[in-house]
N, C-alpha and C. Protein backbone atom coordinates (compact mmCIF):
# COMPACT_ATOMS: atom_id res chain seq x y z
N UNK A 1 -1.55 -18.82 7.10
CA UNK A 1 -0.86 -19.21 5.90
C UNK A 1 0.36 -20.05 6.30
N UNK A 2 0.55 -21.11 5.62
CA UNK A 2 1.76 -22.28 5.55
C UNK A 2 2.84 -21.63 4.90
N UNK A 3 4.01 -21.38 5.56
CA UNK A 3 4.76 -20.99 4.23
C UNK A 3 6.16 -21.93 5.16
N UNK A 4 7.03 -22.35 3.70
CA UNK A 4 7.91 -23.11 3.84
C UNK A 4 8.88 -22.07 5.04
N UNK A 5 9.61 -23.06 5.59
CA UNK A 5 10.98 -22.24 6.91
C UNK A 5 11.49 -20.78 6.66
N UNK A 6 11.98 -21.48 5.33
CA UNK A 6 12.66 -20.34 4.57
C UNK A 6 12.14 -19.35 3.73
N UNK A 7 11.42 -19.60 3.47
CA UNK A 7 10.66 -18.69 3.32
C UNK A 7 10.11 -17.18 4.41
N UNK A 8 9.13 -18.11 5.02
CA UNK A 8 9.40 -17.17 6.53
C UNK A 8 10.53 -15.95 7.17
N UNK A 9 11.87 -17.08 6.82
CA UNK A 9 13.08 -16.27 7.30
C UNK A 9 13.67 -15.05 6.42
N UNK A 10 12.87 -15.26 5.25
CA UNK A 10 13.32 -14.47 4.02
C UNK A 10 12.54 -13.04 4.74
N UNK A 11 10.83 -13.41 4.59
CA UNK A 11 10.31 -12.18 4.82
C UNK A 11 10.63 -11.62 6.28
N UNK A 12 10.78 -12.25 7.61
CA UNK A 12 11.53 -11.79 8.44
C UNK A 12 12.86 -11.10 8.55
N UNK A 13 13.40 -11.50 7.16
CA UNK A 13 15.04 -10.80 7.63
C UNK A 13 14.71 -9.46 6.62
N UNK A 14 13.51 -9.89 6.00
CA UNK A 14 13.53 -8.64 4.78
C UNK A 14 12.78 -7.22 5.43
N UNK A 15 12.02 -7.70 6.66
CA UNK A 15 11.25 -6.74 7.35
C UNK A 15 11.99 -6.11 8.50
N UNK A 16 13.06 -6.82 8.86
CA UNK A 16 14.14 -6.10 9.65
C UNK A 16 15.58 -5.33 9.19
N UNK A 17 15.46 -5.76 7.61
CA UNK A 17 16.69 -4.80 6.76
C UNK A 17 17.68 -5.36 6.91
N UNK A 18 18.05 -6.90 7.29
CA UNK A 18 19.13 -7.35 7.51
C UNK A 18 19.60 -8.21 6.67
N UNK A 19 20.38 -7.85 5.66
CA UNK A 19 20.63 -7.99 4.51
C UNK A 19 21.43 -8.81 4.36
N UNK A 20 22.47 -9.22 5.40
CA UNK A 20 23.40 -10.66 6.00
C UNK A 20 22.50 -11.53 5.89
N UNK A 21 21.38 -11.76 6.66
CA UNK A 21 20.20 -12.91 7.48
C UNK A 21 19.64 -12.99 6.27
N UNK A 22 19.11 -11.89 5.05
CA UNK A 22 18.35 -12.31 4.10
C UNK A 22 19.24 -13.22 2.89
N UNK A 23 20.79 -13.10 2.95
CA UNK A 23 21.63 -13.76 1.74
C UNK A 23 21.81 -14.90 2.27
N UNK A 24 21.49 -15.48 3.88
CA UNK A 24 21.88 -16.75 4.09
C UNK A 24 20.62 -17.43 4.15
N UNK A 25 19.68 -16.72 3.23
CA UNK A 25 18.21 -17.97 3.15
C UNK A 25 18.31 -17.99 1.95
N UNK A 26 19.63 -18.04 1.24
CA UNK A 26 19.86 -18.55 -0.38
C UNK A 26 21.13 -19.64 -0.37
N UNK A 27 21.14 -20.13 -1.86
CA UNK A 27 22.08 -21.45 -1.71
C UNK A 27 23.22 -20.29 -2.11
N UNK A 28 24.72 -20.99 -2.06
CA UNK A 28 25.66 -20.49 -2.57
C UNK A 28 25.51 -20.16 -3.92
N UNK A 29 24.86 -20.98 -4.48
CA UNK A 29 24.45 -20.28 -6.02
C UNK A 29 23.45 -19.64 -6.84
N UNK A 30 22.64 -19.30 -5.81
CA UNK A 30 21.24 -19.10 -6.09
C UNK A 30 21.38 -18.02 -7.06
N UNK A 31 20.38 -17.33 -7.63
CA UNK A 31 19.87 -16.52 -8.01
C UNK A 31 18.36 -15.61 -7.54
N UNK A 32 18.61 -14.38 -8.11
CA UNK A 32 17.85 -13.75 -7.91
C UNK A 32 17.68 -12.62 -9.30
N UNK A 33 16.03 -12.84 -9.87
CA UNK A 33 15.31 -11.94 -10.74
C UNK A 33 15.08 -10.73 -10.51
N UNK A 34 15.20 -9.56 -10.38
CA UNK A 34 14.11 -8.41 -9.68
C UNK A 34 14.24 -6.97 -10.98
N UNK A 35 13.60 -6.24 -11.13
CA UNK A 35 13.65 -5.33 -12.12
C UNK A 35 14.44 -5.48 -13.19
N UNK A 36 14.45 -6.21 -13.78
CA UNK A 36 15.23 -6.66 -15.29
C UNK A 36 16.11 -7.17 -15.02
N UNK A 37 17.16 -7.06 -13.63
CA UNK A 37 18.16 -7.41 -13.47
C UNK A 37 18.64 -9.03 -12.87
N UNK A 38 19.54 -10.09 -13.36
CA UNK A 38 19.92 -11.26 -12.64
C UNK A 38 21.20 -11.07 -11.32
N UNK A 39 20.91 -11.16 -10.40
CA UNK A 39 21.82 -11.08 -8.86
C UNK A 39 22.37 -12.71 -9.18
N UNK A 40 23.72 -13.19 -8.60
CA UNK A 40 23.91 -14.43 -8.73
C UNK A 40 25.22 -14.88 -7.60
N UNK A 41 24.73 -15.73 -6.95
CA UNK A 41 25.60 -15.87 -5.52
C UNK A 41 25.34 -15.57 -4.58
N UNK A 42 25.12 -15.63 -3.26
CA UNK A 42 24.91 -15.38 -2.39
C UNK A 42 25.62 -13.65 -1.66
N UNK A 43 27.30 -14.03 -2.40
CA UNK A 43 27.46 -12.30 -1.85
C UNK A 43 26.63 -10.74 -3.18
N UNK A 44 26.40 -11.30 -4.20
CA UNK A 44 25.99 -10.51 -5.03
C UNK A 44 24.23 -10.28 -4.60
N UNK A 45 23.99 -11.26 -3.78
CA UNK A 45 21.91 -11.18 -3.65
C UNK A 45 22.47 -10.10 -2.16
N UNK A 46 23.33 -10.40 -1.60
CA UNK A 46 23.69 -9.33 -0.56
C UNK A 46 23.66 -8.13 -0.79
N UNK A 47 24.36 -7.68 -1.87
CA UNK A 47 25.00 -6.69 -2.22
C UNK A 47 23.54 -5.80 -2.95
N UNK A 48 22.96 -6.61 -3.85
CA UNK A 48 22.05 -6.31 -4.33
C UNK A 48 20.71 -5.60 -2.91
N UNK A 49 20.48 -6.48 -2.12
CA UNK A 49 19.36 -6.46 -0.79
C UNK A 49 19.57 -5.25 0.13
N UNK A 50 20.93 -5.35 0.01
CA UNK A 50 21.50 -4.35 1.30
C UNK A 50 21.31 -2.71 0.38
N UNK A 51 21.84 -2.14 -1.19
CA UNK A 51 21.67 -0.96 -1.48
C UNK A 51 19.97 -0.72 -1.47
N UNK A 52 18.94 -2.47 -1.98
CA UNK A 52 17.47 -1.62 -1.80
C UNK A 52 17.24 -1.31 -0.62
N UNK A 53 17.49 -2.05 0.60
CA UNK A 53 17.23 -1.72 1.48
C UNK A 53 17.46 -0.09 1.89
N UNK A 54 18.38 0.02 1.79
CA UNK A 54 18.89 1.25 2.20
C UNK A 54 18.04 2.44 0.91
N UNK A 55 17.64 2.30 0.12
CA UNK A 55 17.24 3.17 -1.19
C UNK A 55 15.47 3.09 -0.89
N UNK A 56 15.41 1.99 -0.66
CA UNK A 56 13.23 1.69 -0.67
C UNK A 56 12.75 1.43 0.71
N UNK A 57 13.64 0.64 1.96
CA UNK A 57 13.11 0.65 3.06
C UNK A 57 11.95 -0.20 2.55
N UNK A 58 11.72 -1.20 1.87
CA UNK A 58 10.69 -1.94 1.78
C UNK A 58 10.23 -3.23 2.67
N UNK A 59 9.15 -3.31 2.93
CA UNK A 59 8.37 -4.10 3.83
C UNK A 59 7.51 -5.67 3.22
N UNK A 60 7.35 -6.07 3.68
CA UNK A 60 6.73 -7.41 2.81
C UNK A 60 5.52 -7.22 4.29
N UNK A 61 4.45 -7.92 3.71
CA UNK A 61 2.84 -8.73 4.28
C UNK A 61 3.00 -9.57 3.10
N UNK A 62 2.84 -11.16 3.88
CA UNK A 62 2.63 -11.95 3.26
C UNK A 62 0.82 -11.66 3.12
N UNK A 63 0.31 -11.97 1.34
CA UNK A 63 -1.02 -12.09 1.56
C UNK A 63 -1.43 -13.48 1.30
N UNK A 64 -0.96 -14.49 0.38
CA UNK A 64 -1.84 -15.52 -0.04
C UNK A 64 0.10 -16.61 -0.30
N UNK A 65 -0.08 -17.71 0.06
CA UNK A 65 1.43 -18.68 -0.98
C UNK A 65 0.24 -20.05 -1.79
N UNK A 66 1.03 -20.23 -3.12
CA UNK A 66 0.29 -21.29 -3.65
C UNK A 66 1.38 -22.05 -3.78
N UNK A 67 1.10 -23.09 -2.78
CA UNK A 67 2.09 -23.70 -2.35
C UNK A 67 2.48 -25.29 -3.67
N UNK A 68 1.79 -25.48 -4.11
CA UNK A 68 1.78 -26.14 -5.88
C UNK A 68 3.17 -25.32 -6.45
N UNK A 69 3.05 -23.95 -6.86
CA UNK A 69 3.93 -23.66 -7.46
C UNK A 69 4.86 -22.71 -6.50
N UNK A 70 5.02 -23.03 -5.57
CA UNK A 70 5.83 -21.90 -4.83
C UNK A 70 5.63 -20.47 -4.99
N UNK A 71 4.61 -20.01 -5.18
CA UNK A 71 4.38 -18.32 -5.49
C UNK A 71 3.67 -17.78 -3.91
N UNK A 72 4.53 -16.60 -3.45
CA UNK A 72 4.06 -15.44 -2.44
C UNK A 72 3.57 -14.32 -3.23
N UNK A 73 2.62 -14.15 -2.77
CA UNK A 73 1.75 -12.69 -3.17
C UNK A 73 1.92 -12.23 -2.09
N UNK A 74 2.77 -10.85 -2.23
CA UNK A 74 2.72 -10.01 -0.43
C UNK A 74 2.58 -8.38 -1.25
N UNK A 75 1.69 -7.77 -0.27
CA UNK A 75 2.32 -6.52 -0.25
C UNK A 75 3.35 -5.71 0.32
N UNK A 76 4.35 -4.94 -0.77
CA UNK A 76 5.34 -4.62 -0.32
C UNK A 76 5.25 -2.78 -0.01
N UNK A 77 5.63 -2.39 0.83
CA UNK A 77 5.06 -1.16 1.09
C UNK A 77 6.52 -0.63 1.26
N UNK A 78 7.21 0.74 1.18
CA UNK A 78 8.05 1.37 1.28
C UNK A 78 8.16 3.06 0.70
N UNK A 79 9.78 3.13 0.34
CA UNK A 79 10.37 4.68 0.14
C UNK A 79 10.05 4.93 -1.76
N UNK A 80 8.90 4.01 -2.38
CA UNK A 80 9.26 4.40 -4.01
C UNK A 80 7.88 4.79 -4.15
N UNK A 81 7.98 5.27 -5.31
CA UNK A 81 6.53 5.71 -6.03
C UNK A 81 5.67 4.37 -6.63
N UNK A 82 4.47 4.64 -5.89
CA UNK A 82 3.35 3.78 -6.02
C UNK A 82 3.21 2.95 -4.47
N UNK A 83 3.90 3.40 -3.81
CA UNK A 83 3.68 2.07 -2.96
C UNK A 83 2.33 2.48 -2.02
N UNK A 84 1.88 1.02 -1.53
CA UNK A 84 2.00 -0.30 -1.62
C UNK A 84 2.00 -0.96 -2.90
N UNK A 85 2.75 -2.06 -3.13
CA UNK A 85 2.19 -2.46 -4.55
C UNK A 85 2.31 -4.39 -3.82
N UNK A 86 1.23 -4.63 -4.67
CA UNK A 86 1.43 -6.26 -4.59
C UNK A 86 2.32 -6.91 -5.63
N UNK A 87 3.30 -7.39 -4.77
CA UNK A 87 4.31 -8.43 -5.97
C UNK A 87 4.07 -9.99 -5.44
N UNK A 88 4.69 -10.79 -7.01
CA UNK A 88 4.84 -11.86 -6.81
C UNK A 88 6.35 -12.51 -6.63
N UNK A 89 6.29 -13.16 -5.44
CA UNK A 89 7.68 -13.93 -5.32
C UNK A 89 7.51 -15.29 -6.02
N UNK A 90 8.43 -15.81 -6.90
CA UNK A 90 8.43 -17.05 -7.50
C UNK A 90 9.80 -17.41 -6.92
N UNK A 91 9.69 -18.66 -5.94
CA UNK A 91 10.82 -19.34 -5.63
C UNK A 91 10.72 -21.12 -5.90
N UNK A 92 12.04 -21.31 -6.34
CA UNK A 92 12.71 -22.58 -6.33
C UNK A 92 13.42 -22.96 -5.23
N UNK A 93 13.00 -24.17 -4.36
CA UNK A 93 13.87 -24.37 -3.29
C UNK A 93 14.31 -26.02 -3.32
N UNK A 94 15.65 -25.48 -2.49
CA UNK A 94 16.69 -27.04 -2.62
C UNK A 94 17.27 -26.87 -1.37
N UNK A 95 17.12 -28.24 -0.40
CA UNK A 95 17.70 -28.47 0.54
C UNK A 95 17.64 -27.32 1.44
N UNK A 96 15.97 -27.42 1.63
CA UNK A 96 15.97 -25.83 2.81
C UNK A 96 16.48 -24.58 2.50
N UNK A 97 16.80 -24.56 1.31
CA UNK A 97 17.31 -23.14 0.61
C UNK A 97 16.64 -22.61 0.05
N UNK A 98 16.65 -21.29 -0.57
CA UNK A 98 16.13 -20.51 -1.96
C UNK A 98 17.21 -20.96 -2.72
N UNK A 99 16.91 -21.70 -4.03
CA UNK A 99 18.45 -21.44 -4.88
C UNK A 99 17.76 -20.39 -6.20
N UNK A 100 16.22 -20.42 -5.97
CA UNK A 100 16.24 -19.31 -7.05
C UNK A 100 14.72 -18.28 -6.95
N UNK A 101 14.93 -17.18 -7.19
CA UNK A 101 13.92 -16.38 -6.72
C UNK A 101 13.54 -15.07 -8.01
N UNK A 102 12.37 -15.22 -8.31
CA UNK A 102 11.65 -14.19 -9.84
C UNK A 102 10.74 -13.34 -8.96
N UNK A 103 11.03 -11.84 -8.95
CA UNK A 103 10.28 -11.18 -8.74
C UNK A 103 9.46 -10.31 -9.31
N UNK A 104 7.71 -10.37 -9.36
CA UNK A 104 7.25 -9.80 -10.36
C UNK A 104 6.13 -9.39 -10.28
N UNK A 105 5.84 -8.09 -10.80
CA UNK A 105 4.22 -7.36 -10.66
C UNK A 105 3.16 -7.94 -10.53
């Protein structure tokens, strides 16, 4: 599977829990979608990454990217009820960045 730089670095920093490495594969203004909630800025997608981390211990496998619309299908496996579950990542990218990211069942 092809997947853009940053991308890559996302699910790498997300599979090592490093929640610094995962806020600097966003723009200063990015956003982030995930359970009803909008994250916005780079120290708030931190802040947000670093308590799941620590709460779900969640894992990404990339399975399929449709690289047309920027969508990752990975399974995410971790500390919550139901897991594994397959989600979809929907990202917008600018200048080698994420500036915006929808996460969804």
């Amino acid at each position: 599977m092809n997947l853009p730089n940053i991308i890559s670095e996302l699910v790498k920093t997300q599979n090592e829990f490093n929640s610094a490495a995962y806020a600097n594969c966003f723009a200063e203004n990015a956003e982030v979608f995930d359970e009803g909630k909008t994250h916005n800025g780079k120290a708030e997608i931190e802040s947000w990454i670093d308590k799941a981390n620590k709460e779900y211990k969640a894992s990404i496998k990339s399975l399929d990217y449709n690289e047309s619309e920027s969508i990752l299908s990975a399974e995410v496996s971790g500390t919550f009820p139901g897991s594994p579950i397959v989600l979809k990542y929907h990202f917008q990218l600018s200048d080698g960045l994420i500036q915006s990211l929808k996460i969804t069942g």
